[in-house]
C-alpha atoms as a PDB file:
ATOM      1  CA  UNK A   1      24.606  55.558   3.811  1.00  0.00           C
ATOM      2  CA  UNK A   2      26.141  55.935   7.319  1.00  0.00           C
ATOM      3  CA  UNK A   3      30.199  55.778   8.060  1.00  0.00           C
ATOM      4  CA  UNK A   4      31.672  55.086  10.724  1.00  0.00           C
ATOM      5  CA  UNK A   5      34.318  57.845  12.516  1.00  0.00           C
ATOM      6  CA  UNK A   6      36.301  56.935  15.402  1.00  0.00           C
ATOM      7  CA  UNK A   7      36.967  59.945  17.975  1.00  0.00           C
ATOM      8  CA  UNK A   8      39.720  60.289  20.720  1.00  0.00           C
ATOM      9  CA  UNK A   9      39.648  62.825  23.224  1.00  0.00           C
ATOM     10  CA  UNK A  10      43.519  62.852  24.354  1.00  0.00           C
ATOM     11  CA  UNK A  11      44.483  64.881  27.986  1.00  0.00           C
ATOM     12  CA  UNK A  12      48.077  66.105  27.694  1.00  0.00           C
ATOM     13  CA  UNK A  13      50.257  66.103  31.111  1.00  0.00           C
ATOM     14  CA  UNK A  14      49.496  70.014  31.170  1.00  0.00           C
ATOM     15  CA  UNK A  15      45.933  68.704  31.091  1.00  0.00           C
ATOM     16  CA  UNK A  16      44.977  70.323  27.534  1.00  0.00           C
ATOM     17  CA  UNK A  17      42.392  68.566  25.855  1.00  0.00           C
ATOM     18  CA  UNK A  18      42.707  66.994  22.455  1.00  0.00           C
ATOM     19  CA  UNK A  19      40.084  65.650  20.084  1.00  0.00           C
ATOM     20  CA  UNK A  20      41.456  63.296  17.075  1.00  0.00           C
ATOM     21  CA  UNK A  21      38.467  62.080  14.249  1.00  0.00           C
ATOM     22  CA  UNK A  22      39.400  59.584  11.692  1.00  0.00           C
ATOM     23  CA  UNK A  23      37.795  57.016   9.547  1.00  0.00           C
ATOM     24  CA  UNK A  24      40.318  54.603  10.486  1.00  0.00           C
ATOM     25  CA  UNK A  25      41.283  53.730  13.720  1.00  0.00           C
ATOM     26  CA  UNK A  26      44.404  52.237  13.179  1.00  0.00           C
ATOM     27  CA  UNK A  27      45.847  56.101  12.010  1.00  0.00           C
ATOM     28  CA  UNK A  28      44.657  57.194  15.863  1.00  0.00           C
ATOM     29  CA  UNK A  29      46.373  54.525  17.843  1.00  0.00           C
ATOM     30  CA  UNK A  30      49.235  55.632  15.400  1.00  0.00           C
ATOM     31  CA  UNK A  31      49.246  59.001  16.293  1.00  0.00           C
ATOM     32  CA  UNK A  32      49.015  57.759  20.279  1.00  0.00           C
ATOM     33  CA  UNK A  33      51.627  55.638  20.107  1.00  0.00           C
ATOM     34  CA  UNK A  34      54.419  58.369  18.907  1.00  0.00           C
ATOM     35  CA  UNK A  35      53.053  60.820  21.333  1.00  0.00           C
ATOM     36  CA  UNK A  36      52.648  58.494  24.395  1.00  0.00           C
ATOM     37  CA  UNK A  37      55.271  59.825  26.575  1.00  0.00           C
ATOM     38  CA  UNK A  38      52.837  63.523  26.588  1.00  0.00           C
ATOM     39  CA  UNK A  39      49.428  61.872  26.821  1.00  0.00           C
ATOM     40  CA  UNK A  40      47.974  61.788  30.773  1.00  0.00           C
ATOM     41  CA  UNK A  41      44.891  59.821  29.521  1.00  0.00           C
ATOM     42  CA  UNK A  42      42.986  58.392  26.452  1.00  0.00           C
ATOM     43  CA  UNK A  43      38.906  58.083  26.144  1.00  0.00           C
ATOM     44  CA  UNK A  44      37.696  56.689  23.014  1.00  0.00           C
ATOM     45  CA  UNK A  45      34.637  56.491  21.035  1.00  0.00           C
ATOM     46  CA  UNK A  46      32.929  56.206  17.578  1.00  0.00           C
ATOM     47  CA  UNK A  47      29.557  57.665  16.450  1.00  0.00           C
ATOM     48  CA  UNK A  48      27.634  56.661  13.156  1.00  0.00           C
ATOM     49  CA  UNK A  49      26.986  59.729  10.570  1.00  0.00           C
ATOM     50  CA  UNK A  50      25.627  60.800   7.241  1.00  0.00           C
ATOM     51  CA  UNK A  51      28.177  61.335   3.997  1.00  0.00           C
ATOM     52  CA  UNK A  52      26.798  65.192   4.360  1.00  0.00           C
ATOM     53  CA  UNK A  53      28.503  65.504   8.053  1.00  0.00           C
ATOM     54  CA  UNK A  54      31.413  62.902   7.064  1.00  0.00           C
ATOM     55  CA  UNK A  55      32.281  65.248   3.891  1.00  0.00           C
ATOM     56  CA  UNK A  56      32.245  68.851   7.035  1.00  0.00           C
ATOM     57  CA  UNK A  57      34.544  66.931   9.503  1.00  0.00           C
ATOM     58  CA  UNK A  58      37.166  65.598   6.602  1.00  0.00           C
ATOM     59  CA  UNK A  59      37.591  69.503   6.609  1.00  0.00           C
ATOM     60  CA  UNK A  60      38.063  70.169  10.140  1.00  0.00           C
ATOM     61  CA  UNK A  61      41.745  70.314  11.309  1.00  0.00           C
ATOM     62  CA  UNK A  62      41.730  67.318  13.624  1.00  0.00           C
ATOM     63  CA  UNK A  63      41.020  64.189  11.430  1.00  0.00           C
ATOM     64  CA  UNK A  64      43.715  62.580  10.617  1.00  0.00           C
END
């Protein structure tokens, strides 16, 4: 079985790059929206992947 994972990659004004995963996409454009007044500019994506490599990025810091 395949899931879905959404990925932003978020430039700050002091042009530090940010990379938010999630299963949902509503809990990105959350985060977005609270931190709008320090985001320079948004590119999003999403990607297709196994339950294996689902299960590794739960664990990584960055999904939300």
């Amino acid at each position: 079985m395949r899931i879905k994972i959404y990925f932003m990659e978020i430039i700050d004004l002091n042009d530090g790059v940010h990379q938010i995963k999630s299963d949902d996409y509503q809990k990105i454009w959350d985060f977005v929206k609270r931190h709008r007044g320090a985001i320079k500019s948004v590119h999003s994506g999403s990607k297709l992947v196994s339950e294996k490599k689902f299960e590794e990025i739960k664990k990584e810091e960055n999904f939300k």
